[in-house]
N, C-alpha and C. Protein backbone atom coordinates (compact mmCIF):
# COMPACT_ATOMS: atom_id res chain seq x y z
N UNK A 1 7.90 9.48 13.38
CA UNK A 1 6.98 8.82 12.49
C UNK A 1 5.59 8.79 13.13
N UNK A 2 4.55 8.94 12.20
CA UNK A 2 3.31 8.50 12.95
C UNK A 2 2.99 7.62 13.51
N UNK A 3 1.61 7.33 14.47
CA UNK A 3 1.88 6.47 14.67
C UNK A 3 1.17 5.25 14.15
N UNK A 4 1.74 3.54 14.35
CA UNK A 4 1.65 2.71 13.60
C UNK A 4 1.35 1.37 14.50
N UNK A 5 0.74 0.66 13.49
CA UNK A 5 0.21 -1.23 14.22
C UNK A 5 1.18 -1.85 13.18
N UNK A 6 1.82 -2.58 13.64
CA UNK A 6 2.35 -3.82 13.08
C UNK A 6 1.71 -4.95 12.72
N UNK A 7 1.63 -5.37 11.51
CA UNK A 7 1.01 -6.18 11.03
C UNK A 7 1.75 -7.61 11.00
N UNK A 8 0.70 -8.82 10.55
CA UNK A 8 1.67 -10.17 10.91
C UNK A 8 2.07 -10.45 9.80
N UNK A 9 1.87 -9.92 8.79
CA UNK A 9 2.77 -9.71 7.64
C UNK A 9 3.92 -9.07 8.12
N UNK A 10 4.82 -9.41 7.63
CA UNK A 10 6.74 -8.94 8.10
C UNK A 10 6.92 -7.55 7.37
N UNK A 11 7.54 -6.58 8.10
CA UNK A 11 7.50 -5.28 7.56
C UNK A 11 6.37 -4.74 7.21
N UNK A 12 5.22 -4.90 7.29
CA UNK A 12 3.96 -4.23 6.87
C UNK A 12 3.82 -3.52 8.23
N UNK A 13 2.66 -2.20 7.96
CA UNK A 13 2.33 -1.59 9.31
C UNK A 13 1.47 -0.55 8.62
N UNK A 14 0.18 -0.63 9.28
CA UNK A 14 -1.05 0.55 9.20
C UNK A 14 -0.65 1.26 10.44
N UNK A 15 -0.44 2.80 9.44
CA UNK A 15 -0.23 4.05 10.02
C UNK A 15 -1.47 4.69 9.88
N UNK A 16 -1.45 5.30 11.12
CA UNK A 16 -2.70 6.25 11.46
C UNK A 16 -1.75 7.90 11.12
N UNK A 17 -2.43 8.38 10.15
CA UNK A 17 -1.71 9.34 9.34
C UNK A 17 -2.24 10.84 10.64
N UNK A 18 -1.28 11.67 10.35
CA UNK A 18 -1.75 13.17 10.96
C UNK A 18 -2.98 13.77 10.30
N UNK A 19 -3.80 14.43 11.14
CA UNK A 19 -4.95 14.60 10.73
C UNK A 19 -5.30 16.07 11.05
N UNK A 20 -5.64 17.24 10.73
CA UNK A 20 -5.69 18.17 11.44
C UNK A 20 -7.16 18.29 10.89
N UNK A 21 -8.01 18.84 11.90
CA UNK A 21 -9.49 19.06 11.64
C UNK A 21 -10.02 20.45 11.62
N UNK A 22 -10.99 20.48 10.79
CA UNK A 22 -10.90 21.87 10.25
C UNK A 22 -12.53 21.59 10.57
N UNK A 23 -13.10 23.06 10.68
CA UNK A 23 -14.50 22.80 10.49
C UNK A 23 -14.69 23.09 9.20
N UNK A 24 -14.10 23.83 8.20
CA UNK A 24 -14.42 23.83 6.52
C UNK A 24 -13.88 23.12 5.94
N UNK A 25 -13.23 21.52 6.59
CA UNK A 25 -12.33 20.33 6.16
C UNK A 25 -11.37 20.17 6.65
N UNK A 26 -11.17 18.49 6.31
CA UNK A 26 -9.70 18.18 7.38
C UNK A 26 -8.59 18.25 5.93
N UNK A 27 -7.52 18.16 6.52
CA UNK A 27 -5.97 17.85 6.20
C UNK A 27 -5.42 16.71 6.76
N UNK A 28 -4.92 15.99 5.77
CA UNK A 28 -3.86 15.35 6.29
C UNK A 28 -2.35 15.36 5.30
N UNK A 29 -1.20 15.63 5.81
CA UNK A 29 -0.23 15.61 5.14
C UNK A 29 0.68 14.41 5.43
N UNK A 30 1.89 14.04 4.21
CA UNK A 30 2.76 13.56 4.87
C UNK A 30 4.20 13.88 4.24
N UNK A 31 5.51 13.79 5.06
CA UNK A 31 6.49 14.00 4.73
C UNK A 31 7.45 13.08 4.82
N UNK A 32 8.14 12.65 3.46
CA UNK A 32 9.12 11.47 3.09
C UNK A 32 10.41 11.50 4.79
N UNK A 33 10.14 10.40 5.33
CA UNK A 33 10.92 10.14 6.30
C UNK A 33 10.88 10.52 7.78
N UNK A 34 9.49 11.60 7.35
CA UNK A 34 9.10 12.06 8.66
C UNK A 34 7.43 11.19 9.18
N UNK A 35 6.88 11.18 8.41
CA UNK A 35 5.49 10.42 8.61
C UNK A 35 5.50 9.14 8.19
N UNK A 36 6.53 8.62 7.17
CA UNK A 36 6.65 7.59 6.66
C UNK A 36 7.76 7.05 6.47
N UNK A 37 8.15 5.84 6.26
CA UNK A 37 9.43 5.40 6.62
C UNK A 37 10.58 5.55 5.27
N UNK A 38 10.01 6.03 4.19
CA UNK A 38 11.03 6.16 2.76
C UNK A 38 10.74 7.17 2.46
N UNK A 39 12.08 7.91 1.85
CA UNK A 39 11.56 8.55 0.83
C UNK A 39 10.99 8.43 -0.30
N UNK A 40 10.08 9.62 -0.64
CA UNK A 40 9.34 9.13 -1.40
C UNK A 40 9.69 9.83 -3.00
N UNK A 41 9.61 9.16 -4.26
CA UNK A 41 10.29 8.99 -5.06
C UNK A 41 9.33 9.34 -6.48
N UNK A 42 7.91 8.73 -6.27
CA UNK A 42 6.86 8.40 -7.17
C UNK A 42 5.44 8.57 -6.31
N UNK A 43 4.76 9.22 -7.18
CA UNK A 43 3.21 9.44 -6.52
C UNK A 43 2.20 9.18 -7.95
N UNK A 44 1.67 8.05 -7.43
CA UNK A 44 0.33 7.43 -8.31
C UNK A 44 -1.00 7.18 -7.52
N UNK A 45 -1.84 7.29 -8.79
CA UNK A 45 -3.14 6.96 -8.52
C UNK A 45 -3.88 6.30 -9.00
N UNK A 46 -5.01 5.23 -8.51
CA UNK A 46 -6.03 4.74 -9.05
C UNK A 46 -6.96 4.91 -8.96
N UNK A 47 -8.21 5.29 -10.43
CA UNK A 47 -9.14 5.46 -10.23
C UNK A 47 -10.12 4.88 -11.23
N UNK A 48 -11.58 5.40 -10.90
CA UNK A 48 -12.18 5.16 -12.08
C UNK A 48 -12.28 3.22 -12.15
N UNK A 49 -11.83 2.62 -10.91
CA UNK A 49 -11.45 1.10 -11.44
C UNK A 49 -13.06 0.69 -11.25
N UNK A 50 -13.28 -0.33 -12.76
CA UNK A 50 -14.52 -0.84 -12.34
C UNK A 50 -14.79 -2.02 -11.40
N UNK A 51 -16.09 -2.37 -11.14
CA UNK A 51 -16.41 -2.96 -10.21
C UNK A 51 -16.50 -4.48 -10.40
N UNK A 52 -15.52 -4.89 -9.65
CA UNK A 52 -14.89 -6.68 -9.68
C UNK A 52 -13.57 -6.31 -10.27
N UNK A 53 -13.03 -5.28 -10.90
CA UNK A 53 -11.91 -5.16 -10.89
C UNK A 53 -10.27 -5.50 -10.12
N UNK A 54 -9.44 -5.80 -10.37
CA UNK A 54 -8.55 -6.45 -8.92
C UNK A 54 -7.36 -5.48 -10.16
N UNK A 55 -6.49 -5.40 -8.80
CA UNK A 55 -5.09 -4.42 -9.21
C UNK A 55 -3.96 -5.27 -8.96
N UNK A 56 -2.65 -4.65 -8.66
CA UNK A 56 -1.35 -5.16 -8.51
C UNK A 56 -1.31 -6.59 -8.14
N UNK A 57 -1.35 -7.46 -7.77
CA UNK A 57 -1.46 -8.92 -8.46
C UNK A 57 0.37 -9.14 -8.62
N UNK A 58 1.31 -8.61 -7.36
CA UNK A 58 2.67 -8.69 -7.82
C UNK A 58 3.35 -8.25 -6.66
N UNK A 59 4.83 -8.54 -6.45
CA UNK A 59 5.69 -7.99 -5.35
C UNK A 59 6.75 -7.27 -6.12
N UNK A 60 7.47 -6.60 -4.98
CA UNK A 60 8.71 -5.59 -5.64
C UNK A 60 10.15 -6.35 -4.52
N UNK A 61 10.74 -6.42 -5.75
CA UNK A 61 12.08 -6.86 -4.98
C UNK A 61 13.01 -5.39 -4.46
N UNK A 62 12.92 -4.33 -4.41
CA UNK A 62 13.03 -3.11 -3.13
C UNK A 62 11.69 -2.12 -3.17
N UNK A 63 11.45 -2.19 -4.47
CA UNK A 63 9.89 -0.69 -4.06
C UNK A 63 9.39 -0.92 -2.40
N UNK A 64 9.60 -0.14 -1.96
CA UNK A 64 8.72 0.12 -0.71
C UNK A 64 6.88 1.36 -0.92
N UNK A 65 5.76 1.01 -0.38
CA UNK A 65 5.00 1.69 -0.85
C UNK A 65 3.96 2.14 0.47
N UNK A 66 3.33 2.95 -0.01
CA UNK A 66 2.29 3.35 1.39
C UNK A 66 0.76 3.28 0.70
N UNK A 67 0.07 2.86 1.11
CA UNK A 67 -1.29 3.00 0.23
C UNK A 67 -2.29 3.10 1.06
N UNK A 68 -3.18 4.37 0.45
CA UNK A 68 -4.20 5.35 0.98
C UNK A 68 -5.38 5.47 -0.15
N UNK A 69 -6.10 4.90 0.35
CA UNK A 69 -8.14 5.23 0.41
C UNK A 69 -7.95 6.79 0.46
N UNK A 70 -8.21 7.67 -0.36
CA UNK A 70 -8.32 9.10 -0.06
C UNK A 70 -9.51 9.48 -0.65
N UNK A 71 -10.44 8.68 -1.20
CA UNK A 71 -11.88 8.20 -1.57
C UNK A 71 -12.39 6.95 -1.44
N UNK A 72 -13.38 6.87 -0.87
CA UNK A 72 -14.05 5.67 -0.88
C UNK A 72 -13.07 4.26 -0.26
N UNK A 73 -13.74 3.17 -0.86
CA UNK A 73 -12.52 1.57 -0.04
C UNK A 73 -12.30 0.73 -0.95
N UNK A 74 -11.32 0.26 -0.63
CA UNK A 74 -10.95 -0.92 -1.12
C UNK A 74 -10.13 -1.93 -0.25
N UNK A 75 -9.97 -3.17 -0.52
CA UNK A 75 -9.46 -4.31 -0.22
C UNK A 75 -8.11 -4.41 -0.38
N UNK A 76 -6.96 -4.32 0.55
CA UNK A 76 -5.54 -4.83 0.22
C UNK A 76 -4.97 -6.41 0.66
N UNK A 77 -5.00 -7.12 0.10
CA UNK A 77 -3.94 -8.81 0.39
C UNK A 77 -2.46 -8.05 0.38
N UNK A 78 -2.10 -8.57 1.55
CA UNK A 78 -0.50 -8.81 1.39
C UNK A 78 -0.47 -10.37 2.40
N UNK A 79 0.98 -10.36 1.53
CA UNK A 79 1.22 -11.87 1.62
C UNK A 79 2.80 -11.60 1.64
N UNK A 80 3.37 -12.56 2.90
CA UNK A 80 4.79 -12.03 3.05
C UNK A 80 5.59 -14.08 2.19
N UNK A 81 4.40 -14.82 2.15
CA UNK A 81 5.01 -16.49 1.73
C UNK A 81 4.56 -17.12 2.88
N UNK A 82 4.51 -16.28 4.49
CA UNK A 82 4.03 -17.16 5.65
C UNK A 82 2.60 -16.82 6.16
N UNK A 83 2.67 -15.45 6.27
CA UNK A 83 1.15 -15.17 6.58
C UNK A 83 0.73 -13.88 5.21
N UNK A 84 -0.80 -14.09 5.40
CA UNK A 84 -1.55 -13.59 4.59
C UNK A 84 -2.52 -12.54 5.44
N UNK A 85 -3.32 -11.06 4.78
CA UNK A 85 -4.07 -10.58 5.83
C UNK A 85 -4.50 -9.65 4.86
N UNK A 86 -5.75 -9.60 4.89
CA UNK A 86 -6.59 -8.93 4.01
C UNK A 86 -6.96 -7.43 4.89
N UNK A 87 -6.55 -6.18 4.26
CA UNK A 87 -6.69 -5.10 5.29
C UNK A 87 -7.70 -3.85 4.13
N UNK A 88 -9.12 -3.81 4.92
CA UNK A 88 -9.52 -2.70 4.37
C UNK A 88 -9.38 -1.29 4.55
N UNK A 89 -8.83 -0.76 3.30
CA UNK A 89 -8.18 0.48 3.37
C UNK A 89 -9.97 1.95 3.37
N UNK A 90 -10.02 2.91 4.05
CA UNK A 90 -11.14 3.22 3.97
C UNK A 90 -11.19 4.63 4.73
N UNK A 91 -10.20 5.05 4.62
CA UNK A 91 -10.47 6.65 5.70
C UNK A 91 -8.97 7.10 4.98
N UNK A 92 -8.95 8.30 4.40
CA UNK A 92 -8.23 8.77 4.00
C UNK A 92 -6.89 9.47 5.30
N UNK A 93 -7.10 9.15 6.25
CA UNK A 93 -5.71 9.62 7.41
C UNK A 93 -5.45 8.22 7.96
N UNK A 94 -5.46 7.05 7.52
CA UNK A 94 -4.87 5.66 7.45
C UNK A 94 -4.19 5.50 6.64
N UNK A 95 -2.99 4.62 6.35
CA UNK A 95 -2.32 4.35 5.24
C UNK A 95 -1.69 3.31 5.61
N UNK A 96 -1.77 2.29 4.35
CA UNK A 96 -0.91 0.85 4.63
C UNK A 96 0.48 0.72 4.14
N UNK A 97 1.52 0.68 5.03
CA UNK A 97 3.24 0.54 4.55
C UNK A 97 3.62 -1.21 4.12
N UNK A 98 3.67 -0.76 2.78
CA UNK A 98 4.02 -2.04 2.04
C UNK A 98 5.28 -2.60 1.96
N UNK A 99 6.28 -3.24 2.77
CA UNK A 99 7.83 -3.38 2.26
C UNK A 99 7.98 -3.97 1.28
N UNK A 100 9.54 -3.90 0.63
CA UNK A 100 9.54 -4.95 -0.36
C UNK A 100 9.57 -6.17 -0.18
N UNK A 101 9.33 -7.02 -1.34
CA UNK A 101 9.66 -8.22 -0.88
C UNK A 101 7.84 -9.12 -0.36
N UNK A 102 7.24 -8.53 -0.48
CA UNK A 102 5.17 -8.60 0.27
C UNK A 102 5.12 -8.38 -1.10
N UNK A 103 4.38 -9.73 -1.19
CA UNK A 103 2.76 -10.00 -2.70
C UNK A 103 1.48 -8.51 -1.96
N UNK A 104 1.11 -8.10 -2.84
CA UNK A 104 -0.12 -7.49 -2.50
C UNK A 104 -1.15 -7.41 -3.99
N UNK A 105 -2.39 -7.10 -3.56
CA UNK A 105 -3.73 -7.08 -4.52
C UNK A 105 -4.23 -6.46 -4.22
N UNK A 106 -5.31 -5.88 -4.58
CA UNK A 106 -6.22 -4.54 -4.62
C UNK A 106 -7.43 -5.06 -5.30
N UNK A 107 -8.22 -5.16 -4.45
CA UNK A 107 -9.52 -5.49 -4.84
C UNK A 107 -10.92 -5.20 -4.12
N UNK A 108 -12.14 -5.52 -4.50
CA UNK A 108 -13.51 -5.01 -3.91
C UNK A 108 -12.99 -3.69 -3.63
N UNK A 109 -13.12 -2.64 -5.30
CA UNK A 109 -12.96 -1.23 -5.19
C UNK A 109 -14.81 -0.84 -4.70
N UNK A 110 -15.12 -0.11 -3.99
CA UNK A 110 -16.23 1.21 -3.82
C UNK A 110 -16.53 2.23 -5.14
N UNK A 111 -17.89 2.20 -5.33
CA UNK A 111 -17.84 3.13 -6.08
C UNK A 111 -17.49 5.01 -6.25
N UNK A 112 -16.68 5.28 -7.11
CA UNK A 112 -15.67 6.14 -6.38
C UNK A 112 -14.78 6.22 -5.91
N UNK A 113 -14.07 4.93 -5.67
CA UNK A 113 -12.56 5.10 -4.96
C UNK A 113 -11.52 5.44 -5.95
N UNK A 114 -10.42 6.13 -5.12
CA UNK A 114 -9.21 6.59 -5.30
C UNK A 114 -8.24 6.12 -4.63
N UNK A 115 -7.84 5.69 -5.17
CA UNK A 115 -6.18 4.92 -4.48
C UNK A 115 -5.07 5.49 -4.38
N UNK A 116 -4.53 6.02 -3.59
CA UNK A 116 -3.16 6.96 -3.42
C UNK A 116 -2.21 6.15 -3.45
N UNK A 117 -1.14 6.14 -3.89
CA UNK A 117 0.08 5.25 -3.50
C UNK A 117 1.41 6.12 -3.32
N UNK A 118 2.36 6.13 -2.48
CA UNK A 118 3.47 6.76 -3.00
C UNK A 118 4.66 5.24 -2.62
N UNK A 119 5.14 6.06 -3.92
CA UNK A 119 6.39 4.93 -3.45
C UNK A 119 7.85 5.23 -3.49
N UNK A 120 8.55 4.19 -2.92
CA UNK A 120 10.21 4.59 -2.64
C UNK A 120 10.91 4.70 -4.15
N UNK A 121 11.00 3.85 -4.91
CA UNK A 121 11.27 4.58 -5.96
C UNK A 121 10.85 4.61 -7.49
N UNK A 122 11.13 5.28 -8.49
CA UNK A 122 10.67 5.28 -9.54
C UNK A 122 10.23 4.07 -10.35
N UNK A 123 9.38 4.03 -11.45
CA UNK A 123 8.93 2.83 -12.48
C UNK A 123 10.20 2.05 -12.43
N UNK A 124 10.16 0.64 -12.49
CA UNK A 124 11.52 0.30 -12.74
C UNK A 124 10.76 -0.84 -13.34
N UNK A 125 10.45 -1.76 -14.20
CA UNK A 125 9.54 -3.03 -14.89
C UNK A 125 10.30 -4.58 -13.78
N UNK A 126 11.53 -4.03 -14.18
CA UNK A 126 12.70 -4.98 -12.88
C UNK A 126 12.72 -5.52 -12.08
N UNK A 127 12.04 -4.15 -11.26
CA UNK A 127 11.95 -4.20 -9.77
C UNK A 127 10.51 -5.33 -9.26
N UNK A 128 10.11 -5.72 -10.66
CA UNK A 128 8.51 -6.33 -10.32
C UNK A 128 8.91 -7.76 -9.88
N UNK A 129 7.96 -8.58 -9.28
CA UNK A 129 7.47 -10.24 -9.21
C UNK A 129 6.43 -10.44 -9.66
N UNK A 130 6.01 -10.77 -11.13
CA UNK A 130 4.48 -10.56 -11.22
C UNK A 130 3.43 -12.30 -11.44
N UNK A 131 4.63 -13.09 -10.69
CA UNK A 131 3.78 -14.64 -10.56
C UNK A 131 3.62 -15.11 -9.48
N UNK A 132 2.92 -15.32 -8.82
CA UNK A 132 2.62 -15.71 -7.26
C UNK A 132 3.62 -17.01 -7.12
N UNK A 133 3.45 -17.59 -8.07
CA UNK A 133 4.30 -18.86 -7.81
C UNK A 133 6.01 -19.07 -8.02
N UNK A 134 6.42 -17.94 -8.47
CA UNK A 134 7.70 -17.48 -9.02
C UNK A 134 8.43 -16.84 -7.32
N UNK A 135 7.39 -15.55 -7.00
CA UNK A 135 7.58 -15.36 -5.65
C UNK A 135 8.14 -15.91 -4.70
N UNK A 136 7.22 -17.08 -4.48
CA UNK A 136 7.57 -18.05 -3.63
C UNK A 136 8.84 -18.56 -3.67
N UNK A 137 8.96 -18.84 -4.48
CA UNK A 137 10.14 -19.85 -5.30
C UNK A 137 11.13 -18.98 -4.57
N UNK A 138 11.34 -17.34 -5.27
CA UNK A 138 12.73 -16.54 -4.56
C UNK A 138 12.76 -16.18 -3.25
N UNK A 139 11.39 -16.81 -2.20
CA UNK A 139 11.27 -16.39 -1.08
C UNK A 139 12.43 -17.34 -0.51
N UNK A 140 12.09 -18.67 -1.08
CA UNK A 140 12.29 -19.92 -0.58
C UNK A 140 13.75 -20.01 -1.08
N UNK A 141 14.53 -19.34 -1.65
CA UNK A 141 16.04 -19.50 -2.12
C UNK A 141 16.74 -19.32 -1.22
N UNK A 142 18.12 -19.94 -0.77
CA UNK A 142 18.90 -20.01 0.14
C UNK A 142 19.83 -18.28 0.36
C-alpha cells in the first residue's frame, strides 16, 4: 500500500498516492488493494460545484471511500462521534481513505475543482446515514 498518516479520526488515513514525474506531465495511478485498501467497485465525480456549496452531509454503514482533489481544493470534515478534523484535500497524488461508519462533508470548493471519489461498493440508498443526529444515536447503540 502507499504510503499513509493516520488520522485521529478512527480508520481514516491520508495517503500520499504514487506519483511518477514526467517532464510533459505527471501520473499518478491507483490499484484496488494495491494502493488502496478496497476494492474498488464505483468511480464518481464532482464538479462544476458552486461556490458556498457543501456536499455529502452523511455516513455509510460499509461504503468505504478514497477522495482526491485531482483539480483544484476543497475542504473534507470527518467525524468518527469522538473526534472531528477538517482535512484540505489539494494536490491530486494525496488522497483521503474514508471508512465506514465516519460522517464526512465537502465544502469551501475552489474554483474549478474536481472531486474524485472511488468507492468500495456500488449506489446502495441503504447503505446511507443522512442525519448527523441519527448517526450518533447508532454510534452510541450497544
Amino acid at each position: 500500500m502507499s504510503n499513509h498518516k493516520t488520522l485521529k479520526v478512527k480508520n481514516c488515513s491520508l495517503y500520499k498516492l504514487n506519483k511518477i514525474k514526467d517532464p510533459r506531465g505527471n501520473i499518478t495511478f491507483l490499484e484496488s488493494n494495491e494502493h488502496i485498501p478496497f476494492e474498488i467497485s464505483r468511480v464518481y465525480y464532482l464538479y462544476d460545484t458552486p461556490s458556498g456549496a457543501e456536499r455529502g452531509g452523511h455516513a455509510h454503514y460499509d461504503l468505504k471511500q478514497l477522495v482526491v482533489a485531482v483539480s483544484g481544493s476543497f475542504d473534507v470534515v470527518i467525524d468518527d462521534g469522538q473526534n472531528r478534523e477538517i482535512i484540505k484535500l489539494l494536490r491530486p497524488d494525496e488522497g483521503l481513505f474514508i471508512s465506514s461508519m465516519v460522517w464526512r462533508e465537502l465544502k469551501n470548493f475552489s474554483g474549478g475543482a474536481v472531486c474524485l471519489v472511488l468507492a468500495s461498493n456500488f449506489y446502495e440508498e441503504s447503505d446511507y446515514i443522512r442525519d448527523f443526529n441519527e448517526y450518533i444515536k447508532i454510534l452510541n447503540q450497544p
